[in-house]
PDB file of N, CA and C in Angstrom:
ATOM      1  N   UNK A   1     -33.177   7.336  -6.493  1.00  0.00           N
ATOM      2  CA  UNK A   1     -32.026   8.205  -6.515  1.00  0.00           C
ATOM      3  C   UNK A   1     -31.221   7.914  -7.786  1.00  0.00           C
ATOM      4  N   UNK A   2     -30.772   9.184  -8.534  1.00  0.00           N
ATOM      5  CA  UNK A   2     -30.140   8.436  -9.944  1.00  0.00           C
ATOM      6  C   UNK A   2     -28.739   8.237  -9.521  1.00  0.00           C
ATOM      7  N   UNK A   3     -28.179   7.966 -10.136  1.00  0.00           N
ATOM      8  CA  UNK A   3     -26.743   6.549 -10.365  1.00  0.00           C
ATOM      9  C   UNK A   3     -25.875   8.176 -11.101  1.00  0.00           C
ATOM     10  N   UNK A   4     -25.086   8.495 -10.942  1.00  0.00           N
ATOM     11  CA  UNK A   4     -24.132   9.593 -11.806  1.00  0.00           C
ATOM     12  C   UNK A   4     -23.049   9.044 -12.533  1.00  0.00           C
ATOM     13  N   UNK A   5     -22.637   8.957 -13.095  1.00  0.00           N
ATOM     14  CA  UNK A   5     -21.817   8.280 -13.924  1.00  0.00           C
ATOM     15  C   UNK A   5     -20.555   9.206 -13.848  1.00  0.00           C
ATOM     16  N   UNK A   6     -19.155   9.024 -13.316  1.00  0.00           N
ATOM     17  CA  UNK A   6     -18.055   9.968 -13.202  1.00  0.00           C
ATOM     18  C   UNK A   6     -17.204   9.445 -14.036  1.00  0.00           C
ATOM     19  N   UNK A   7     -16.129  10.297 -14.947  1.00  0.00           N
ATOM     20  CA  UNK A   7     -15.674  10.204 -15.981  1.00  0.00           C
ATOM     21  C   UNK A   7     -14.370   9.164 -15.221  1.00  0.00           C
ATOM     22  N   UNK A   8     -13.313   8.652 -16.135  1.00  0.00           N
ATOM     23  CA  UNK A   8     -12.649   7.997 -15.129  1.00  0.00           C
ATOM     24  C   UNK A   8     -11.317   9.095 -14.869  1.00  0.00           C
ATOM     25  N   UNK A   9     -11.383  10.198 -15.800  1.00  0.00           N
ATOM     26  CA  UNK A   9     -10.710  11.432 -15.363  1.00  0.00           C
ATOM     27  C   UNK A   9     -10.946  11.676 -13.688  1.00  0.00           C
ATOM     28  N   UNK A  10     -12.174  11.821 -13.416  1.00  0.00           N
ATOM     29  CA  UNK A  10     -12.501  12.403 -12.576  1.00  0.00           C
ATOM     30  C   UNK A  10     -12.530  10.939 -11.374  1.00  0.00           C
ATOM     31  N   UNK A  11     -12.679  10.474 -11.578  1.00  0.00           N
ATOM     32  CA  UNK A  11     -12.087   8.885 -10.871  1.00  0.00           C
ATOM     33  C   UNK A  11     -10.805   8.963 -10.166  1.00  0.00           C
ATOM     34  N   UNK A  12      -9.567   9.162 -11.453  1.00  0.00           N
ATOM     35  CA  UNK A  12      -8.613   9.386 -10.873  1.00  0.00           C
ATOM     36  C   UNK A  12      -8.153  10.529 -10.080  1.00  0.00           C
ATOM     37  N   UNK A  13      -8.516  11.470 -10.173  1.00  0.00           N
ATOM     38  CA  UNK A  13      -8.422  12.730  -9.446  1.00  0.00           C
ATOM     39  C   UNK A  13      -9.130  12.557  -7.697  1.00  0.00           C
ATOM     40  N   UNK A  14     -10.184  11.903  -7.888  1.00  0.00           N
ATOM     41  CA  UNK A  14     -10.573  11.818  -6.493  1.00  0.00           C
ATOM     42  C   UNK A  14      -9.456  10.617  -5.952  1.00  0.00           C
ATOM     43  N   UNK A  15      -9.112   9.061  -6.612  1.00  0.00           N
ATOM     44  CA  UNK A  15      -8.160   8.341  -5.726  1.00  0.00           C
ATOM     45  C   UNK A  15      -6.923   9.715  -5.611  1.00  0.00           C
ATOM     46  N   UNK A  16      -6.338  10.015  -6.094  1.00  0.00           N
ATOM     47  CA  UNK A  16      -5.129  10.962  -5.923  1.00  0.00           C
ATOM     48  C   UNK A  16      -5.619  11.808  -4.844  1.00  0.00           C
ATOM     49  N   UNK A  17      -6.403  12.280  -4.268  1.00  0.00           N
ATOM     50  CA  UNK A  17      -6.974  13.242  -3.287  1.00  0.00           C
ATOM     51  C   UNK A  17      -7.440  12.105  -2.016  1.00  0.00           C
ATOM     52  N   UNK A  18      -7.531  11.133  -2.239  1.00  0.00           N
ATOM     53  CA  UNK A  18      -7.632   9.833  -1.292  1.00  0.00           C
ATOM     54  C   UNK A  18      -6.618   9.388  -0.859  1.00  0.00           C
ATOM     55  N   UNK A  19      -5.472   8.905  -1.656  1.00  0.00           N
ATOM     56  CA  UNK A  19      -4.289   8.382  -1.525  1.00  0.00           C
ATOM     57  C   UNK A  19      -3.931   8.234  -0.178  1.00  0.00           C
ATOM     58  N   UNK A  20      -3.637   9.761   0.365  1.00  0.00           N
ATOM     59  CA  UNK A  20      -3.139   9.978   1.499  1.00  0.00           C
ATOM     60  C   UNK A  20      -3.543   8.948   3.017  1.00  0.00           C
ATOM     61  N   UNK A  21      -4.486   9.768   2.771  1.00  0.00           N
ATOM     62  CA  UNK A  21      -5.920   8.664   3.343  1.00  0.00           C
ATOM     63  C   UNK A  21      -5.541   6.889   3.896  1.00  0.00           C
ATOM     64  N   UNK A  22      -5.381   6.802   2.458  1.00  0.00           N
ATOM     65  CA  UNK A  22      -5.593   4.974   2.098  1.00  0.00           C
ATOM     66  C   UNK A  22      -4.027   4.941   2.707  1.00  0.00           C
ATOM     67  N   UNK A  23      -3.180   5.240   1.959  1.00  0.00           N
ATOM     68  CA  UNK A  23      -1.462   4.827   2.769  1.00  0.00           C
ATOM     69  C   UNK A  23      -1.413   4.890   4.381  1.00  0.00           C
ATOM     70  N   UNK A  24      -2.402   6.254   4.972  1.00  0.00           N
ATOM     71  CA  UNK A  24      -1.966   6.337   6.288  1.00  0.00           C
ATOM     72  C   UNK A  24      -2.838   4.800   7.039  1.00  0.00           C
ATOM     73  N   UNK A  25      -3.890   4.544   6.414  1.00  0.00           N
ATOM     74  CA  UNK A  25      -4.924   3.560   6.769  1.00  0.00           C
ATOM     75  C   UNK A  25      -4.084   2.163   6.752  1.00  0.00           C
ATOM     76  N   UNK A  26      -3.044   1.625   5.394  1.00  0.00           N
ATOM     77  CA  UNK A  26      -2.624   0.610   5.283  1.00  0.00           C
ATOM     78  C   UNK A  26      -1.195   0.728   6.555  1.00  0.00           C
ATOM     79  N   UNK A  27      -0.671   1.558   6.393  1.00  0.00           N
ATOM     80  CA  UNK A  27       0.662   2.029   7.415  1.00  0.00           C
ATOM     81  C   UNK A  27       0.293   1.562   8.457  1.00  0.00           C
ATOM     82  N   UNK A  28      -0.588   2.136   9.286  1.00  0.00           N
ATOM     83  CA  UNK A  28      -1.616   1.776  10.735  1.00  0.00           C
ATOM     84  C   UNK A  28      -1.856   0.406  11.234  1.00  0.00           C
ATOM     85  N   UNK A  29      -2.036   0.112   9.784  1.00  0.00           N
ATOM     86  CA  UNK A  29      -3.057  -1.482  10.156  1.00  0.00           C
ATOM     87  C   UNK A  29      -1.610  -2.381  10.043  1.00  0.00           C
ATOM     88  N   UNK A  30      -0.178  -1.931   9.092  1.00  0.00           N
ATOM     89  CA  UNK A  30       0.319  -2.776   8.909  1.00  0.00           C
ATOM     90  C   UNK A  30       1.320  -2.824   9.941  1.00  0.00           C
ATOM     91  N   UNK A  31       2.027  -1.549  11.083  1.00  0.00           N
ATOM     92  CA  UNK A  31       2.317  -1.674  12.063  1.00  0.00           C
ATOM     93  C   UNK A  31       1.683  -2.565  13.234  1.00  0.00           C
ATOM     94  N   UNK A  32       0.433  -2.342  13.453  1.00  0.00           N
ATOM     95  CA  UNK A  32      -0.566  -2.889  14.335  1.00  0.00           C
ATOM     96  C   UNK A  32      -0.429  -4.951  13.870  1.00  0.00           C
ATOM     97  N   UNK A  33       0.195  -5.711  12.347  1.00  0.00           N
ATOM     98  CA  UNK A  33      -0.026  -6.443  12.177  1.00  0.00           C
ATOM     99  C   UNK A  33       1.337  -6.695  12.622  1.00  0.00           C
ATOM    100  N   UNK A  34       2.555  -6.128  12.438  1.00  0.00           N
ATOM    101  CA  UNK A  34       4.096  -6.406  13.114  1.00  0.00           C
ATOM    102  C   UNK A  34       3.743  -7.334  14.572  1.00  0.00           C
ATOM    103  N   UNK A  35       2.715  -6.856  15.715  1.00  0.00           N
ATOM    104  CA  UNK A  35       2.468  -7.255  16.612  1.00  0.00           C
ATOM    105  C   UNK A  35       1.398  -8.547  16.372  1.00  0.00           C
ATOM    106  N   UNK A  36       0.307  -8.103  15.794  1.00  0.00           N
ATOM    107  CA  UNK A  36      -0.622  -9.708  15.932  1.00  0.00           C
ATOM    108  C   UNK A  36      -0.580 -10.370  14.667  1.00  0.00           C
ATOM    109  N   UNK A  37      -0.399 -11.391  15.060  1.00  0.00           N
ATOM    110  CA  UNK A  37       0.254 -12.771  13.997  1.00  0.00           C
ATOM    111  C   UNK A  37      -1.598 -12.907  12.811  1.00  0.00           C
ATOM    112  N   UNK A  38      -2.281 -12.494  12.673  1.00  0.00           N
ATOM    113  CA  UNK A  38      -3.070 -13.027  12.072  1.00  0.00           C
ATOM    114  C   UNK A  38      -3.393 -11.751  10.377  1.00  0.00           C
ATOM    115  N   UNK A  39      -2.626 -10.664  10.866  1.00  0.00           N
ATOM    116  CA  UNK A  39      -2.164  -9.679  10.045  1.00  0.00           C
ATOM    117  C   UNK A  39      -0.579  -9.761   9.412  1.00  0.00           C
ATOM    118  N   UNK A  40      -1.215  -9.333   8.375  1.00  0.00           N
ATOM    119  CA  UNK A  40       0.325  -9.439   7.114  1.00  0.00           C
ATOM    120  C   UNK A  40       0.720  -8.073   7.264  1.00  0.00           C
ATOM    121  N   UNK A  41       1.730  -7.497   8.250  1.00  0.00           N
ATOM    122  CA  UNK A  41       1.918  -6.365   8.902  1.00  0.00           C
ATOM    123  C   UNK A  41       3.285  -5.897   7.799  1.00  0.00           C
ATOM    124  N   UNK A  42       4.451  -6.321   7.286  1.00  0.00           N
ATOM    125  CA  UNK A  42       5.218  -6.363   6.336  1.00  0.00           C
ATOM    126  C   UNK A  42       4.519  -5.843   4.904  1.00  0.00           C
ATOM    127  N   UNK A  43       3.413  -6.175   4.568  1.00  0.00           N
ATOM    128  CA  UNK A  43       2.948  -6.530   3.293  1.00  0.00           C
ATOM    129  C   UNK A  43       2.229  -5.314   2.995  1.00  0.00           C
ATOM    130  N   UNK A  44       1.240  -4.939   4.172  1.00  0.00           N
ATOM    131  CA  UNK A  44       0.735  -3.553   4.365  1.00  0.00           C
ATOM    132  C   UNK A  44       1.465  -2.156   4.299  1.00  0.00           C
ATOM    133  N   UNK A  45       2.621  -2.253   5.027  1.00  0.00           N
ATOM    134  CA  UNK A  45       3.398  -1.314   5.659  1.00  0.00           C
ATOM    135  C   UNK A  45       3.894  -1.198   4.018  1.00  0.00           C
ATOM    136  N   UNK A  46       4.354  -1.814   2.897  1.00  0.00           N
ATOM    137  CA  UNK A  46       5.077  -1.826   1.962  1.00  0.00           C
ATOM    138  C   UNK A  46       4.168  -0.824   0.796  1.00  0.00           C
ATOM    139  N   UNK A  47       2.883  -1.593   0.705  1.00  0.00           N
ATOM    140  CA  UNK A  47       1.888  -1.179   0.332  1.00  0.00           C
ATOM    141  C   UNK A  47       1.452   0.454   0.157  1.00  0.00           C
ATOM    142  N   UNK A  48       1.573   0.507   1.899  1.00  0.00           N
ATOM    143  CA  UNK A  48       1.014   2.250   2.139  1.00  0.00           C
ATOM    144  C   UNK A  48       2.513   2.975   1.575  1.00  0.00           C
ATOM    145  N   UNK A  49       3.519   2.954   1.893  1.00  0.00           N
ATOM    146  CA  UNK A  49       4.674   3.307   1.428  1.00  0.00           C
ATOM    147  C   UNK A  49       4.729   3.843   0.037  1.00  0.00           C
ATOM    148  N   UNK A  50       4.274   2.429  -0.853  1.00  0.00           N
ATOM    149  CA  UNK A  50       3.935   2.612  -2.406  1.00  0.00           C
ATOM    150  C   UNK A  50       3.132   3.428  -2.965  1.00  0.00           C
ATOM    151  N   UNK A  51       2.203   3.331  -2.200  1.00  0.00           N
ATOM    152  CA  UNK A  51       1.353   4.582  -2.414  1.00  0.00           C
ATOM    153  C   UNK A  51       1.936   5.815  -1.999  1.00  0.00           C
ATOM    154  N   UNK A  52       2.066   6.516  -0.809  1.00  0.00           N
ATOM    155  CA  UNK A  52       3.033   7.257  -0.858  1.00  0.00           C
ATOM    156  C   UNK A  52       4.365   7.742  -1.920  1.00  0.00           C
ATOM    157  N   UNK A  53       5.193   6.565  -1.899  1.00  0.00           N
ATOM    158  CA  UNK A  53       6.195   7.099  -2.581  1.00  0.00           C
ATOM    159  C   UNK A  53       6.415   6.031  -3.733  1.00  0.00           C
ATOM    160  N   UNK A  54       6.146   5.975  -4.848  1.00  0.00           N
ATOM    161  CA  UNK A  54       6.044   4.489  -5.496  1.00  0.00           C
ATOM    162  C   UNK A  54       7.649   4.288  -5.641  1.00  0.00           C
ATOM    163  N   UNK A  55       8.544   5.157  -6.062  1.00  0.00           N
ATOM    164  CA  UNK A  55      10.258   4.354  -6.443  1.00  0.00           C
ATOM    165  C   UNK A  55      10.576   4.541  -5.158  1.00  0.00           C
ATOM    166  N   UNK A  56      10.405   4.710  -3.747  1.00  0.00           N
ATOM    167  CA  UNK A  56      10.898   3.787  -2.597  1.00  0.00           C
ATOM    168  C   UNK A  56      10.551   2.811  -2.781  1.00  0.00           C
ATOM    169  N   UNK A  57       8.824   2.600  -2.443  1.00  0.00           N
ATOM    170  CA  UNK A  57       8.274   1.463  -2.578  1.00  0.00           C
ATOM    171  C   UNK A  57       8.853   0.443  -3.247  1.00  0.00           C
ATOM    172  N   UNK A  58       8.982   0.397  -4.583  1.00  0.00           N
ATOM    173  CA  UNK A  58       9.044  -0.161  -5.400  1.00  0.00           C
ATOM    174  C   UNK A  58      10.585  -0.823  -5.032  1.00  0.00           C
ATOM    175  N   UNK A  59      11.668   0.214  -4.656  1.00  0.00           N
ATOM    176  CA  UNK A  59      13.162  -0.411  -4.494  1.00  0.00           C
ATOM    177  C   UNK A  59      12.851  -0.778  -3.159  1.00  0.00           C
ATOM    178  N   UNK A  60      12.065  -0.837  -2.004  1.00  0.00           N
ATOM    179  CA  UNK A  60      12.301  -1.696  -1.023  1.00  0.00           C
ATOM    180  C   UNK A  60      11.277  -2.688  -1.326  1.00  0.00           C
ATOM    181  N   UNK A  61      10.463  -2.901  -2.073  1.00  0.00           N
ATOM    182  CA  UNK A  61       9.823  -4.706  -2.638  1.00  0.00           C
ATOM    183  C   UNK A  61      11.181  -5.285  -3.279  1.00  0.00           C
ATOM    184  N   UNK A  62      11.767  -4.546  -3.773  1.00  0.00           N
ATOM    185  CA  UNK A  62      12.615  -5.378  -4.590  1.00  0.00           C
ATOM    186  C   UNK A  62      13.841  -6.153  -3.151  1.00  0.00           C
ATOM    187  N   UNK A  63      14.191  -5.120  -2.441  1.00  0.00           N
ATOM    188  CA  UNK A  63      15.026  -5.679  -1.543  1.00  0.00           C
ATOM    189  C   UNK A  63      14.427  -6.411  -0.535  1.00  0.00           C
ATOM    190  N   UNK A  64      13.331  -6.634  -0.453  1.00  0.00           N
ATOM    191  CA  UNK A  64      12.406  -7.736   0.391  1.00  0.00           C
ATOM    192  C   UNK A  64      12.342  -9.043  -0.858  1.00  0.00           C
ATOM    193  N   UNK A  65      11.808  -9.028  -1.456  1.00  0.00           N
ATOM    194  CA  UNK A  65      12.510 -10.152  -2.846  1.00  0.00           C
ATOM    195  C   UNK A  65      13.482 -10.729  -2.545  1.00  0.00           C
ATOM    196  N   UNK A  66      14.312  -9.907  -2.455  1.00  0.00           N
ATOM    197  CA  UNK A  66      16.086 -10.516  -2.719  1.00  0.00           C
ATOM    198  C   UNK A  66      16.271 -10.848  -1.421  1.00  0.00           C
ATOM    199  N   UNK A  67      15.675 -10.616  -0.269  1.00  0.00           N
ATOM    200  CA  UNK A  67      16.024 -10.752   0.895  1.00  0.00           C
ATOM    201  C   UNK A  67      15.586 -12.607   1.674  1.00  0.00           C
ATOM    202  N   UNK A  68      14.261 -12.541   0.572  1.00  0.00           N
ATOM    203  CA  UNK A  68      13.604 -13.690   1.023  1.00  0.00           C
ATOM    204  C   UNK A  68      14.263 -14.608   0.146  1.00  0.00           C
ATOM    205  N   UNK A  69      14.493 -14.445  -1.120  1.00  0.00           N
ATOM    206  CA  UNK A  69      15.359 -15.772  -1.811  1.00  0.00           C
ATOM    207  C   UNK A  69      16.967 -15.859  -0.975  1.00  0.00           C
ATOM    208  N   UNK A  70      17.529 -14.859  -0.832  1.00  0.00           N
ATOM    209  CA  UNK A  70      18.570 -15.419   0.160  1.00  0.00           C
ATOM    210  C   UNK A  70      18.392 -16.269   1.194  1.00  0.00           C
ATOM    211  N   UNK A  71      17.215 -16.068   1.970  1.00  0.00           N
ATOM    212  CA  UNK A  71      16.559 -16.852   3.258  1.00  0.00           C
ATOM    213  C   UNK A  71      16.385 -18.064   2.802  1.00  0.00           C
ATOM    214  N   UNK A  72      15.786 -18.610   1.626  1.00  0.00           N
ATOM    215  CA  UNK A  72      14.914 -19.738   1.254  1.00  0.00           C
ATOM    216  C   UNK A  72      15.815 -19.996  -0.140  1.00  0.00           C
ATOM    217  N   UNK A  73      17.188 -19.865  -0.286  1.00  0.00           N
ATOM    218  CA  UNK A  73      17.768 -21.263  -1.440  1.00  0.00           C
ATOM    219  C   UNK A  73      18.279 -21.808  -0.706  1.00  0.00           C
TER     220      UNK A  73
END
């Protein structure tokens, strides 16, 4: 079977048509980890978000940052 070689134009166009996909997948798994301790349920949930919306994302990492150095000086 031959190997096709896709431009990385066309790379990015299919993740962008995935996206959706992948955020609702990380969202899912990262609620589901809120409950069992062996999942990083915070980390996920932030993740799919970013993908979704990157300047939420991005300003609620930052206030999880600032949230955890308040916790831990």
């Amino acid at each position: 079977m031959p190997v096709t070689k896709k431009s990385l134009f066309e790379e990015i166009k299919q993740f962008n048509r995935d996206k959706k996909k992948y955020a609702l997948i990380l969202l899912i798994v990262g609620f589901a980890g809120l409950l069992l301790p062996v999942i990083p349920g915070l980390m996920l949930i932030v993740l799919g978000i970013m993908l979704l919306h990157p300047k939420l994302g991005q300003a609620l990492s930052e206030k999880i940052k600032d949230w955890v150095k308040f916790l831990f000086r």
